[in-house]
PDB file of N, CA and C in Angstrom:
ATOM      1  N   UNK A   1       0.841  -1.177   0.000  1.00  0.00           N
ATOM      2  CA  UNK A   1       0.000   0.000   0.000  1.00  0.00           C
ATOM      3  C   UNK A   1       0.884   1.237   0.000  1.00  0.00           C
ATOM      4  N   UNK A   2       0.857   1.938  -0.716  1.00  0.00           N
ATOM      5  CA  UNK A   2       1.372   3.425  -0.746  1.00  0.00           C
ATOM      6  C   UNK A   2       0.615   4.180   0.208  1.00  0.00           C
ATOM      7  N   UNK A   3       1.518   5.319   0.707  1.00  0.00           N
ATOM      8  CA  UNK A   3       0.967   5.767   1.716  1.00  0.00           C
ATOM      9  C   UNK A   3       2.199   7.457   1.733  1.00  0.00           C
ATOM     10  N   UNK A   4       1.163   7.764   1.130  1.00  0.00           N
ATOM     11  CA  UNK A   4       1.377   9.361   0.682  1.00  0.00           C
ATOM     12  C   UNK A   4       1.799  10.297   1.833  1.00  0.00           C
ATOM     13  N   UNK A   5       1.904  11.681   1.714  1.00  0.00           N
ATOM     14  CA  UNK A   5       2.053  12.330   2.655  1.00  0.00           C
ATOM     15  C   UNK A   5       0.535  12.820   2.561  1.00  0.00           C
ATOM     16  N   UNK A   6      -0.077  13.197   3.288  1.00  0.00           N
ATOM     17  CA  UNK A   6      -1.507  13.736   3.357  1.00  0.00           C
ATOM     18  C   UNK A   6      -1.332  15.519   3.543  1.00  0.00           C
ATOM     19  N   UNK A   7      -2.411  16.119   2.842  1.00  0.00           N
ATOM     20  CA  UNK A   7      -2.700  17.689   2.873  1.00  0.00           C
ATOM     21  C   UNK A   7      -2.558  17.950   4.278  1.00  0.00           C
ATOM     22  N   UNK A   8      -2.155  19.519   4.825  1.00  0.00           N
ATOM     23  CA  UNK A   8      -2.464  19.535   5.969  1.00  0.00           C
ATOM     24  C   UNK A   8      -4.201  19.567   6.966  1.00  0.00           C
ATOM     25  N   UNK A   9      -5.079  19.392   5.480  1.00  0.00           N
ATOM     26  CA  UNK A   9      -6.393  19.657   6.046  1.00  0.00           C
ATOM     27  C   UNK A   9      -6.966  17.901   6.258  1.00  0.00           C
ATOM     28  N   UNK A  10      -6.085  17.309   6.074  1.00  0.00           N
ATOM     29  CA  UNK A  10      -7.185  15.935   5.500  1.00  0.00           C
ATOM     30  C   UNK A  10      -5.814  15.103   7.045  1.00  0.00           C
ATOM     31  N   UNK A  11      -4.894  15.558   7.486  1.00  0.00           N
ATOM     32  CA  UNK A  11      -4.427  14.825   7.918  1.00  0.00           C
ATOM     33  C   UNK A  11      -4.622  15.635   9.677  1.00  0.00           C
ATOM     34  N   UNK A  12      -5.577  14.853  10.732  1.00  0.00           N
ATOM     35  CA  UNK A  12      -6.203  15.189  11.725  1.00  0.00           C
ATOM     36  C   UNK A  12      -5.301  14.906  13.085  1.00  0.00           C
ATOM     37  N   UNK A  13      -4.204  13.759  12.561  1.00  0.00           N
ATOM     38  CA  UNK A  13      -3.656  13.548  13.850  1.00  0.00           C
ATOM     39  C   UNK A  13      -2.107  13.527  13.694  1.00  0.00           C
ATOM     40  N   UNK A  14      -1.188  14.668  14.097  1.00  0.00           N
ATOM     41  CA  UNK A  14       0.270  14.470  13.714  1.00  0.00           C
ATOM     42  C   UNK A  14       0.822  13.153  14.088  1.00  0.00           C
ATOM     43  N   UNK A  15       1.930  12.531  13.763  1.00  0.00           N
ATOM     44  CA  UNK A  15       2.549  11.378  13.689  1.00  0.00           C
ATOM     45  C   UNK A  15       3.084  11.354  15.486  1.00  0.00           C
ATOM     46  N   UNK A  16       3.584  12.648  16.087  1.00  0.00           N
ATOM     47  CA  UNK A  16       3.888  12.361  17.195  1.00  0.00           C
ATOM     48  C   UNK A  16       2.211  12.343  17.935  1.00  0.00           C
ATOM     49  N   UNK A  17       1.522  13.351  17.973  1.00  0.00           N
ATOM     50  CA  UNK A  17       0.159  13.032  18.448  1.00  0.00           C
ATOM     51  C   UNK A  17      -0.385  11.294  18.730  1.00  0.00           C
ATOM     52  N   UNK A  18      -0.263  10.450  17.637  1.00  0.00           N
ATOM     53  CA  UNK A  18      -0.681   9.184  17.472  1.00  0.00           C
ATOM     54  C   UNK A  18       0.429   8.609  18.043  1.00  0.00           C
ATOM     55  N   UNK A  19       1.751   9.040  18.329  1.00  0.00           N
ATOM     56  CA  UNK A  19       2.591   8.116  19.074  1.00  0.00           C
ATOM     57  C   UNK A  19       2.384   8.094  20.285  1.00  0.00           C
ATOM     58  N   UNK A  20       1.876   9.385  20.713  1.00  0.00           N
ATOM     59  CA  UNK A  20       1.204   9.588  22.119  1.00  0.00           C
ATOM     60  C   UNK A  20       0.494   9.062  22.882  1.00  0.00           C
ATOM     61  N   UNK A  21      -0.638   8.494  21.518  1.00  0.00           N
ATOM     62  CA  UNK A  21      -1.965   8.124  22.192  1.00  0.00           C
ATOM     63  C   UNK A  21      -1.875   6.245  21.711  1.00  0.00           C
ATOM     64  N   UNK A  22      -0.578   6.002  21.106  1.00  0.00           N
ATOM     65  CA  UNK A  22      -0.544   4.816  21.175  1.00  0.00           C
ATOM     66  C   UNK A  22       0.231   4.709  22.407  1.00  0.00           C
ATOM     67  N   UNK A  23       1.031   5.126  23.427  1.00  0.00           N
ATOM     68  CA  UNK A  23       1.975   5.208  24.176  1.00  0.00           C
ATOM     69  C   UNK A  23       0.759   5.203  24.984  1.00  0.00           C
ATOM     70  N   UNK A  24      -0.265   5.515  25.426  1.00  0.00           N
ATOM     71  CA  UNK A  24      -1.247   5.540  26.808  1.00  0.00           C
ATOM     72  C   UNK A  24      -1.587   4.549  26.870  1.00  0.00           C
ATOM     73  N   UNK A  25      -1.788   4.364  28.540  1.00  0.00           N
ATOM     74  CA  UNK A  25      -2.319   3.146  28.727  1.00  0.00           C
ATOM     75  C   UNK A  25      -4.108   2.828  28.865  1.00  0.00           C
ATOM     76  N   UNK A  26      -4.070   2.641  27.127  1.00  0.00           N
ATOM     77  CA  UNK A  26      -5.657   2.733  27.293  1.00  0.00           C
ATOM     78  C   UNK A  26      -5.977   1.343  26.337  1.00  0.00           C
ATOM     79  N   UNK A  27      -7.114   1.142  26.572  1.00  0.00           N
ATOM     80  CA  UNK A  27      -7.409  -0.159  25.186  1.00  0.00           C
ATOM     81  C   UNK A  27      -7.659   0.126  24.183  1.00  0.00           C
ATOM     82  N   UNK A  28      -7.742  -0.755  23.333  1.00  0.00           N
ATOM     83  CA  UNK A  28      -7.806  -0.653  21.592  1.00  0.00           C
ATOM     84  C   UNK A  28      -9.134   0.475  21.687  1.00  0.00           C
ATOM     85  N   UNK A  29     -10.433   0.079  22.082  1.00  0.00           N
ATOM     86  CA  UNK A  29     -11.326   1.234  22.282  1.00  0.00           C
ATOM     87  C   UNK A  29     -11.284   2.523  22.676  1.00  0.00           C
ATOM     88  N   UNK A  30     -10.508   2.361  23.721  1.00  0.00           N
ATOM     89  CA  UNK A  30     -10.471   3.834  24.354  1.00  0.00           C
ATOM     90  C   UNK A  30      -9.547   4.753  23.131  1.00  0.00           C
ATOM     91  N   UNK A  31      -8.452   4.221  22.752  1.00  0.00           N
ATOM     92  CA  UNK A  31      -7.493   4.983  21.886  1.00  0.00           C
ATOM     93  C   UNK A  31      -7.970   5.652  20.709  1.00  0.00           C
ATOM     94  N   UNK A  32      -9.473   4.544  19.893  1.00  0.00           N
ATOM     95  CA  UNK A  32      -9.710   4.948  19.174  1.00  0.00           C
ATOM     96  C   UNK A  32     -10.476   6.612  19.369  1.00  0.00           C
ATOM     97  N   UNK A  33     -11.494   5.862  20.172  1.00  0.00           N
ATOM     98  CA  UNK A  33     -12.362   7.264  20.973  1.00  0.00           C
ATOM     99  C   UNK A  33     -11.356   8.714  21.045  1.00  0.00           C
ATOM    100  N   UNK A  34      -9.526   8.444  21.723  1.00  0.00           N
ATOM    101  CA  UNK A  34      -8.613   9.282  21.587  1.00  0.00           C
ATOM    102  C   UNK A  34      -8.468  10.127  20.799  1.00  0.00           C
ATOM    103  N   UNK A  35      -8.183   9.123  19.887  1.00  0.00           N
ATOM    104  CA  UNK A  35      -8.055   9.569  18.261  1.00  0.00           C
ATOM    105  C   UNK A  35      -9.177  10.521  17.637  1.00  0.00           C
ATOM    106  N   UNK A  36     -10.268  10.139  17.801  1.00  0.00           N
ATOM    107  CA  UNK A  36     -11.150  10.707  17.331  1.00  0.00           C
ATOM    108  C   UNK A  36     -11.888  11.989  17.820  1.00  0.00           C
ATOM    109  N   UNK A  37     -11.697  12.020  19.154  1.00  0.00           N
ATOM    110  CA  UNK A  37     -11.710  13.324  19.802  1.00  0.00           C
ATOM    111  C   UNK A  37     -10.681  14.158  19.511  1.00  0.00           C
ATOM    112  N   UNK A  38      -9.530  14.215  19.218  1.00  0.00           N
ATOM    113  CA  UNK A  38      -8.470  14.840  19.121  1.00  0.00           C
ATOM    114  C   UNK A  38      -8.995  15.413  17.798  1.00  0.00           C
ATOM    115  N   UNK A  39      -9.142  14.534  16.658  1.00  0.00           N
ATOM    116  CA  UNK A  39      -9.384  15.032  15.235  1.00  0.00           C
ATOM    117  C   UNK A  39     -10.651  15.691  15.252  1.00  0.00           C
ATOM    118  N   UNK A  40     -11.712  15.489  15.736  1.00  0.00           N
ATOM    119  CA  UNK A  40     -13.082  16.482  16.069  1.00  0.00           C
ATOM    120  C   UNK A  40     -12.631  17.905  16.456  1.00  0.00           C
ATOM    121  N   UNK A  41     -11.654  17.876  17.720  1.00  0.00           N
ATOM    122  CA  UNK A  41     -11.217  18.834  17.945  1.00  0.00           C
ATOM    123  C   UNK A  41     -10.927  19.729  17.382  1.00  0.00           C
ATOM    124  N   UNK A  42      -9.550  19.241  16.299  1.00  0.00           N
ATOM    125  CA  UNK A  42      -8.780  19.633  15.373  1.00  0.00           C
ATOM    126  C   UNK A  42     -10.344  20.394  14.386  1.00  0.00           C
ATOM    127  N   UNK A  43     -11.338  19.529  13.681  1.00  0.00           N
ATOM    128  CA  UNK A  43     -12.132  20.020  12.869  1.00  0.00           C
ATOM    129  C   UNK A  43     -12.565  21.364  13.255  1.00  0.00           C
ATOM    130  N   UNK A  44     -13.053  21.064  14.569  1.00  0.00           N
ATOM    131  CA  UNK A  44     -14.217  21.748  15.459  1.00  0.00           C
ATOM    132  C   UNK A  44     -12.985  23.326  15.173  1.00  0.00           C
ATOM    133  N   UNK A  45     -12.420  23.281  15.223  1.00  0.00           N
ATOM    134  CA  UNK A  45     -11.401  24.771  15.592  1.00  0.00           C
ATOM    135  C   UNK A  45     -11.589  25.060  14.088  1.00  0.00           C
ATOM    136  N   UNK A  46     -11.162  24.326  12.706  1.00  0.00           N
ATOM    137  CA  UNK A  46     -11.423  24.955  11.755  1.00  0.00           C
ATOM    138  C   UNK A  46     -13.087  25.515  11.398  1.00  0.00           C
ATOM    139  N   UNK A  47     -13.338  24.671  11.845  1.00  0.00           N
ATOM    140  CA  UNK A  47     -15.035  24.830  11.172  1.00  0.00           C
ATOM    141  C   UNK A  47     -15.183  26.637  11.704  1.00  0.00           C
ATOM    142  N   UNK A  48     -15.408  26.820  13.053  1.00  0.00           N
ATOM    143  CA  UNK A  48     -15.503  28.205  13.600  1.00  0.00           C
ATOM    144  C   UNK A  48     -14.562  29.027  13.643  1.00  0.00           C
ATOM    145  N   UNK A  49     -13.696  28.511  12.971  1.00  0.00           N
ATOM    146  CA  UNK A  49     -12.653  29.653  12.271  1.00  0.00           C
ATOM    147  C   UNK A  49     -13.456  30.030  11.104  1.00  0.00           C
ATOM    148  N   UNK A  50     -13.909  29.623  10.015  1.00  0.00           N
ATOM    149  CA  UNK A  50     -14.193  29.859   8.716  1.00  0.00           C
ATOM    150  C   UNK A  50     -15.457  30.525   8.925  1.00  0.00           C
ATOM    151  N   UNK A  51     -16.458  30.410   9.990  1.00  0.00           N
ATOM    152  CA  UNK A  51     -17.169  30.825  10.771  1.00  0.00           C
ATOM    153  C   UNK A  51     -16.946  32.332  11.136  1.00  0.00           C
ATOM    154  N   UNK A  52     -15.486  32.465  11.772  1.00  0.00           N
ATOM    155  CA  UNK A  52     -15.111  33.697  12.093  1.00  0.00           C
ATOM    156  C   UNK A  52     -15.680  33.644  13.834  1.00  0.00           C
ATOM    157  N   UNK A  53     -15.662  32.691  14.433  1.00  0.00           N
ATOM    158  CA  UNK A  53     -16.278  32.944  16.044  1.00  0.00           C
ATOM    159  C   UNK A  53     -15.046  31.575  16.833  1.00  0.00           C
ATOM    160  N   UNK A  54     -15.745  32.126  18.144  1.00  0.00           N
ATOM    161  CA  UNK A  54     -15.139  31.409  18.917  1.00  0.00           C
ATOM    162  C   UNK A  54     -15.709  29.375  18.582  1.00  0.00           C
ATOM    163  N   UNK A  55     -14.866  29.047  19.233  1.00  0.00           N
ATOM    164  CA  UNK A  55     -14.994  27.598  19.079  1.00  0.00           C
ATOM    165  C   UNK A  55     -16.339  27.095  20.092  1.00  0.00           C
ATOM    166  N   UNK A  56     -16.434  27.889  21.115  1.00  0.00           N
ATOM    167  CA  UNK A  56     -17.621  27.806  22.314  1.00  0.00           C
ATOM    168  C   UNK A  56     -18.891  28.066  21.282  1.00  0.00           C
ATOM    169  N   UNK A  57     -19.107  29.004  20.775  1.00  0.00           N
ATOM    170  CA  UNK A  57     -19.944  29.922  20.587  1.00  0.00           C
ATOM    171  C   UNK A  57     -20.556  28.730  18.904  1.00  0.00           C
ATOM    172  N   UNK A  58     -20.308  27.789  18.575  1.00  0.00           N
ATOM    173  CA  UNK A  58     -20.880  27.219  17.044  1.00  0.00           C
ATOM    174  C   UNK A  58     -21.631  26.295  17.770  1.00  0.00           C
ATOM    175  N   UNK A  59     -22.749  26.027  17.148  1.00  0.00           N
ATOM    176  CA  UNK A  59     -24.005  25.612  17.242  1.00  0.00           C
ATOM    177  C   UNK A  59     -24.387  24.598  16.016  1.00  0.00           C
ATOM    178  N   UNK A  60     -24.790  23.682  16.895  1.00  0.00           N
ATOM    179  CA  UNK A  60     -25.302  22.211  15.808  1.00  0.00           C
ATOM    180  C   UNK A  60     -25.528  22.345  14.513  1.00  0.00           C
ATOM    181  N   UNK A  61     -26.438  23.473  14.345  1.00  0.00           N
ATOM    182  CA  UNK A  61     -26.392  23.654  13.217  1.00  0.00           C
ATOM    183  C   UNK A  61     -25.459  24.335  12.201  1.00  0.00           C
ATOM    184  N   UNK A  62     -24.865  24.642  12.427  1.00  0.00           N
ATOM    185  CA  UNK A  62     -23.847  25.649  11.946  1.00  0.00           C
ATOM    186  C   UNK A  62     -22.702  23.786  11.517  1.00  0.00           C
ATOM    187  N   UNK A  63     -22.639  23.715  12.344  1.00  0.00           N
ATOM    188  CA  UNK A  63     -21.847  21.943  12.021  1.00  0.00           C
ATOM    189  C   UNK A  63     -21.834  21.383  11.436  1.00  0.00           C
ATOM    190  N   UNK A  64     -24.022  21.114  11.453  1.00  0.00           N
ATOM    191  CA  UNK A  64     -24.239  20.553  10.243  1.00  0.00           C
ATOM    192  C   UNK A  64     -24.365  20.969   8.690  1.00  0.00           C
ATOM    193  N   UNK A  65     -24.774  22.928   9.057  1.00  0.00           N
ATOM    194  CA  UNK A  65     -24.280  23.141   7.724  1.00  0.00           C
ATOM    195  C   UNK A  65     -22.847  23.091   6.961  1.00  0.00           C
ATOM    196  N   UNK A  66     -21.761  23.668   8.221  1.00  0.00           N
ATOM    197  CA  UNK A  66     -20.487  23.104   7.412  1.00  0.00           C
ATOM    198  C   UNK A  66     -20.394  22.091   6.399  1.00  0.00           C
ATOM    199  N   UNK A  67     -20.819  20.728   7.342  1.00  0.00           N
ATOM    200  CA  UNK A  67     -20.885  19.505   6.817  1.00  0.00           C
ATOM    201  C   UNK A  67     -21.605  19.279   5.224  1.00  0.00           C
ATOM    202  N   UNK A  68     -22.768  19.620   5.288  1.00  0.00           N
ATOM    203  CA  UNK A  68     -23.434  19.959   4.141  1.00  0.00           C
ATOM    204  C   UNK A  68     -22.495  21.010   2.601  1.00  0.00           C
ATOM    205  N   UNK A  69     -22.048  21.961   3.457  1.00  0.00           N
ATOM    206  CA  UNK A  69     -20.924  22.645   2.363  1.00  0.00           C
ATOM    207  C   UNK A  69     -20.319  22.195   1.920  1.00  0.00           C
ATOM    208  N   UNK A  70     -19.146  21.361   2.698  1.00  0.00           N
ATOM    209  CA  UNK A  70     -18.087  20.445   2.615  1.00  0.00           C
ATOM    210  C   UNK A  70     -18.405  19.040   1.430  1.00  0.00           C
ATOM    211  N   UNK A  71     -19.618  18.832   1.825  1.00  0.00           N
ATOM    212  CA  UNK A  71     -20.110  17.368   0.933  1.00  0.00           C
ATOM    213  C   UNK A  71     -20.560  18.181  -0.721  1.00  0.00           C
ATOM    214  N   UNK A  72     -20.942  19.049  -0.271  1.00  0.00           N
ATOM    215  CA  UNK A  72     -21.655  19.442  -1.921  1.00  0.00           C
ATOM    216  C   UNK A  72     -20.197  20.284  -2.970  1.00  0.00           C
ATOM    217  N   UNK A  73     -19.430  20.827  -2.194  1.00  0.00           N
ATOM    218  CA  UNK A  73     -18.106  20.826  -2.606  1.00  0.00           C
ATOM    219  C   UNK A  73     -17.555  19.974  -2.947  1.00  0.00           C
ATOM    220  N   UNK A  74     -17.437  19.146  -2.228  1.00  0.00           N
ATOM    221  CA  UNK A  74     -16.857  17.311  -2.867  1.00  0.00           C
ATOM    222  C   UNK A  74     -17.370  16.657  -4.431  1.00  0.00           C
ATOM    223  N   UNK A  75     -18.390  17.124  -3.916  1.00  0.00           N
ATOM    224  CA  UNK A  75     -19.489  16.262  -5.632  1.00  0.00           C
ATOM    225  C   UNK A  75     -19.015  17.316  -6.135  1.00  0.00           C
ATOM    226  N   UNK A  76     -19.521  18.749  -6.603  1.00  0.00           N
ATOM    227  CA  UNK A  76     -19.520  19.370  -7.481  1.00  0.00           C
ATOM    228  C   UNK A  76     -18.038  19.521  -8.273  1.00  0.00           C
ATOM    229  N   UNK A  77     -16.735  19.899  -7.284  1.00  0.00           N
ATOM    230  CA  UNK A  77     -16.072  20.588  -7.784  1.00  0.00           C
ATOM    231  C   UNK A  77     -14.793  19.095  -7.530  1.00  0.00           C
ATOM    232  N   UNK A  78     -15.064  17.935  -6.620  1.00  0.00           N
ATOM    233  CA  UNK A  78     -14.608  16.950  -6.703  1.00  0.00           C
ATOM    234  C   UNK A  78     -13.869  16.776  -4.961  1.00  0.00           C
ATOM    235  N   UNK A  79     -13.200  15.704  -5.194  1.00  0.00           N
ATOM    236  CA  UNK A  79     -12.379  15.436  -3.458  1.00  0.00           C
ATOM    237  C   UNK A  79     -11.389  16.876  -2.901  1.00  0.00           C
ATOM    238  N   UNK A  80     -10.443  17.135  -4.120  1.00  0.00           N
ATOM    239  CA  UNK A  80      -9.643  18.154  -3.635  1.00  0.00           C
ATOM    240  C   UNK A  80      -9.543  19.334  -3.390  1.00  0.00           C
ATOM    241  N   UNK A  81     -10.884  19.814  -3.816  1.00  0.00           N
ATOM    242  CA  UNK A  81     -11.654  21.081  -3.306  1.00  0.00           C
ATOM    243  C   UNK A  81     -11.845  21.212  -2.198  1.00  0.00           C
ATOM    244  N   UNK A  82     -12.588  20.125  -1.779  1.00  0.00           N
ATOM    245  CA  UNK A  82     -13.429  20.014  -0.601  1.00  0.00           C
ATOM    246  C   UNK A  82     -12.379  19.894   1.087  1.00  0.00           C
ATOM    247  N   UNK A  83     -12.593  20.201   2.035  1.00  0.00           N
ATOM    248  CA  UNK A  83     -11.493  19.933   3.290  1.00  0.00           C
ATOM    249  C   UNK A  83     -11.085  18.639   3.738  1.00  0.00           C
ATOM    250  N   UNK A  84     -12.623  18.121   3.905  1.00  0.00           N
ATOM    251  CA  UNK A  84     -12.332  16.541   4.248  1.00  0.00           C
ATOM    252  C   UNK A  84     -12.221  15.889   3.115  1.00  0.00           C
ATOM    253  N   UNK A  85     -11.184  14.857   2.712  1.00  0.00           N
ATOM    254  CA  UNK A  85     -10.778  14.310   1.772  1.00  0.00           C
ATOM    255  C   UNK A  85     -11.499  12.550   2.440  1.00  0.00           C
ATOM    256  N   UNK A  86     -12.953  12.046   2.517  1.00  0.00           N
ATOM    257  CA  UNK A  86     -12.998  10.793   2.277  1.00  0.00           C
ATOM    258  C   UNK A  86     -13.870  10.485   1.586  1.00  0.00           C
TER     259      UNK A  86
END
């Protein structure tokens, strides 16, 4: 498998970050949950940046419209337009 360097928008968890959270003493579950909070995180700060507000202050919907932007960017204009690359 090739295994590229990833954009800085599509890649959620730095290489030391994930050495981190493989280094805790947590289980295969918990790490993932790790992982995935960390990269929410990571989103959550861009999303209400582009927003222009605090990270407190974005609201479900506002999330889900991101989300909605993000996907119709993907189709229309293709993967590398769009932020999330899956």
């Amino acid at each position: 498998m090739d295994i590229a360097p990833q954009q800085p928008s599509t890649q959620f968890l730095t290489l030391e970050e994930s050495a981190k959270v493989d280094a805790a003493l947590l289980s295969s579950p918990e790490k993932f949950l790790t992982r995935l909070t960390i990269s929410s995180l990571k989103l959550l700060k861009h999303i209400a940046q582009e927003y222009n507000i605090p990270i407190e202050d974005l609201t479900t919907q506002q999330v889900i419209d991101w989300f909605e932007k993000d996907s119709k960017i993907r189709r229309e204009q293709g993967i590398e337009a769009s932020f999330l690359k899956w």
